[in-house]
C-alpha atoms as a PDB file:
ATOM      1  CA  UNK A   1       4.923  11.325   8.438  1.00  0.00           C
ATOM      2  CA  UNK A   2       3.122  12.218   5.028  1.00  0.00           C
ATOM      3  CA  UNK A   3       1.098   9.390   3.697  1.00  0.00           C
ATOM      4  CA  UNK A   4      -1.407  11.036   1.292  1.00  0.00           C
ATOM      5  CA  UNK A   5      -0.501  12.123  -2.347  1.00  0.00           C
ATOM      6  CA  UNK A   6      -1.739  15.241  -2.295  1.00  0.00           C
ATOM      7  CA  UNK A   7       0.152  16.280   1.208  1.00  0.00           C
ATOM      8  CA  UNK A   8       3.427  16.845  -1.343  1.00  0.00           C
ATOM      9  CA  UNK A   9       1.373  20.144  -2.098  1.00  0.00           C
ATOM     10  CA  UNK A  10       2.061  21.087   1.572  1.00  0.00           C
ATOM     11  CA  UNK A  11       5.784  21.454   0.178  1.00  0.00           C
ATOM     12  CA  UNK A  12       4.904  24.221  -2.022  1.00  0.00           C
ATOM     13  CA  UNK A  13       5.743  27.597  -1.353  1.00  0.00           C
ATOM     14  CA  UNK A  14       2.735  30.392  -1.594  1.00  0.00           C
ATOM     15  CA  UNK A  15       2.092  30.693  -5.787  1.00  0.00           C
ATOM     16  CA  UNK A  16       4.231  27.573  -6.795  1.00  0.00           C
ATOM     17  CA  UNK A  17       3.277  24.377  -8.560  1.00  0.00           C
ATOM     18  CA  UNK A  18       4.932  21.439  -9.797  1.00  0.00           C
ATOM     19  CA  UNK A  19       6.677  22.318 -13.018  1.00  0.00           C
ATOM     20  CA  UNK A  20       5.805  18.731 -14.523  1.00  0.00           C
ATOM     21  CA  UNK A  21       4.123  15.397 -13.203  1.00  0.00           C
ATOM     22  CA  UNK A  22       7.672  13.925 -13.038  1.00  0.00           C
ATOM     23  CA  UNK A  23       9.063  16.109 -10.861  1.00  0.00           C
ATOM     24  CA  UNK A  24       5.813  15.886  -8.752  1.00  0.00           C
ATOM     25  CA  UNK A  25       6.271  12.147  -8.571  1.00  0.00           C
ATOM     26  CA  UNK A  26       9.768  12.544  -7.542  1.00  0.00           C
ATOM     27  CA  UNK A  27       8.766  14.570  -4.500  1.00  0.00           C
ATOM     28  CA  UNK A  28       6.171  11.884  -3.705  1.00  0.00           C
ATOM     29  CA  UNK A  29       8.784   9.375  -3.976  1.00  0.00           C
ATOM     30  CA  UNK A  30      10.993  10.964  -1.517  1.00  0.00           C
ATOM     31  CA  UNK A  31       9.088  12.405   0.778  1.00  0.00           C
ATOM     32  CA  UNK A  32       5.677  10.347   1.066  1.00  0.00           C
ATOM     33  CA  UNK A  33       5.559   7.754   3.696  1.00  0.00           C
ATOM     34  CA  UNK A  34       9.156   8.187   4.815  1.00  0.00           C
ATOM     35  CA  UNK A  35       9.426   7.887   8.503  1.00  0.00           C
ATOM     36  CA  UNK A  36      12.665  10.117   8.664  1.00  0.00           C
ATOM     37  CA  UNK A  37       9.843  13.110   6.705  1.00  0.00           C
ATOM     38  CA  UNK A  38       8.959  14.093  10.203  1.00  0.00           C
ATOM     39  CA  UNK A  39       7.761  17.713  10.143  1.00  0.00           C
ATOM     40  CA  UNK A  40       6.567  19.966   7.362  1.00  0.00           C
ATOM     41  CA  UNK A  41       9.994  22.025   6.723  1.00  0.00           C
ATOM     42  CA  UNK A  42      11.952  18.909   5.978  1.00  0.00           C
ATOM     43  CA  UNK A  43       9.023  18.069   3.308  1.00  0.00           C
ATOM     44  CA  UNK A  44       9.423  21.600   1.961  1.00  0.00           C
ATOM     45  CA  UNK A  45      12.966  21.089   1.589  1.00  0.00           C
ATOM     46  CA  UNK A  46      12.424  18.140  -0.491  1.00  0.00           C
ATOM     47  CA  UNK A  47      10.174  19.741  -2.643  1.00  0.00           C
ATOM     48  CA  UNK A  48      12.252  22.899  -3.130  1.00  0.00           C
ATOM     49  CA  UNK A  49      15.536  20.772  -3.704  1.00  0.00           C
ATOM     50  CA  UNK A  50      13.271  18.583  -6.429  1.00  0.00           C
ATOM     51  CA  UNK A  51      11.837  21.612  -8.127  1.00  0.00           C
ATOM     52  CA  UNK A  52      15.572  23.287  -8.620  1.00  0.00           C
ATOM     53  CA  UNK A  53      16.314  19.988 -11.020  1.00  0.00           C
ATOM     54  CA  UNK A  54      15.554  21.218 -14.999  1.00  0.00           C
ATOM     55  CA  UNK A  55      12.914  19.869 -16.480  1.00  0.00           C
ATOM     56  CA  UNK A  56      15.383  17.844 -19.094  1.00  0.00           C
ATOM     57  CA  UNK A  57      16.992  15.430 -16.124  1.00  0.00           C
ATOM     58  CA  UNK A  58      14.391  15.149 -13.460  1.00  0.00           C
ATOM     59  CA  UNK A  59      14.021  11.497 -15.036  1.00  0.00           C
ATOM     60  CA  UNK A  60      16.895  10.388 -14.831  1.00  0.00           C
ATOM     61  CA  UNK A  61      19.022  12.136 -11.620  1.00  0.00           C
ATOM     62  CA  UNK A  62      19.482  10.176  -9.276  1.00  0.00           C
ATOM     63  CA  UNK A  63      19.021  10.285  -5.465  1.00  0.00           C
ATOM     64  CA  UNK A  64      22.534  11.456  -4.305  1.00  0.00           C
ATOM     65  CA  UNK A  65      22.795  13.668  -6.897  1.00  0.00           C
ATOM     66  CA  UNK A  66      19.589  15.274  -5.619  1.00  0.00           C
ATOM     67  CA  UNK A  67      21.329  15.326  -2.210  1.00  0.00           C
ATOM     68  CA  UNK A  68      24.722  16.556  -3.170  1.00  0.00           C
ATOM     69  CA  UNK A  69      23.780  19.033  -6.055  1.00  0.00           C
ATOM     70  CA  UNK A  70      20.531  20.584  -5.370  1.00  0.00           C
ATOM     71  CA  UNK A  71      20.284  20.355  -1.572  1.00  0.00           C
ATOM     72  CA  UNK A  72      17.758  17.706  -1.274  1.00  0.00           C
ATOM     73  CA  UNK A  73      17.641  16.211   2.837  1.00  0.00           C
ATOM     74  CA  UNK A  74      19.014  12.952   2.718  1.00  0.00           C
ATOM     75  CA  UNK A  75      16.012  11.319   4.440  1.00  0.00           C
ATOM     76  CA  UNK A  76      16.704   7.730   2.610  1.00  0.00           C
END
């Protein structure tokens, strides 16, 4: 399990960053002291699924829709 903010970085792939805070705090929220976040390639999945949502919805979509449309594990 991944309790400290910065750990959501482990997510990245090689050269990426977080397009926006939001979608950085939408990672966190997901993946970030979630027992069922249990080894680093589900966390990268998170990540990757939450950086695929544009920049214009990733305050509003909500969880399934992160699951169904971009990929995201469903880990909640």
């Amino acid at each position: 399990m991944y309790l400290v903010e910065n750990m959501i970085e482990l997510g990245l792939l090689e050269g990426q960053k977080f397009p926006t805070k939001a979608h950085k705090k939408v990672a966190q929220a997901i993946a970030l002291c979630n027992p069922n976040v249990r080894n680093r390639d589900t966390l990268t999945d998170i990540v990757q699924a939450v950086l695929k949502v544009p920049t214009a919805k990733i305050k509003t979509i909500p969880y399934e829709k992160l699951v169904d449309k971009y990929g995201c594990p469903h880990v909640c």
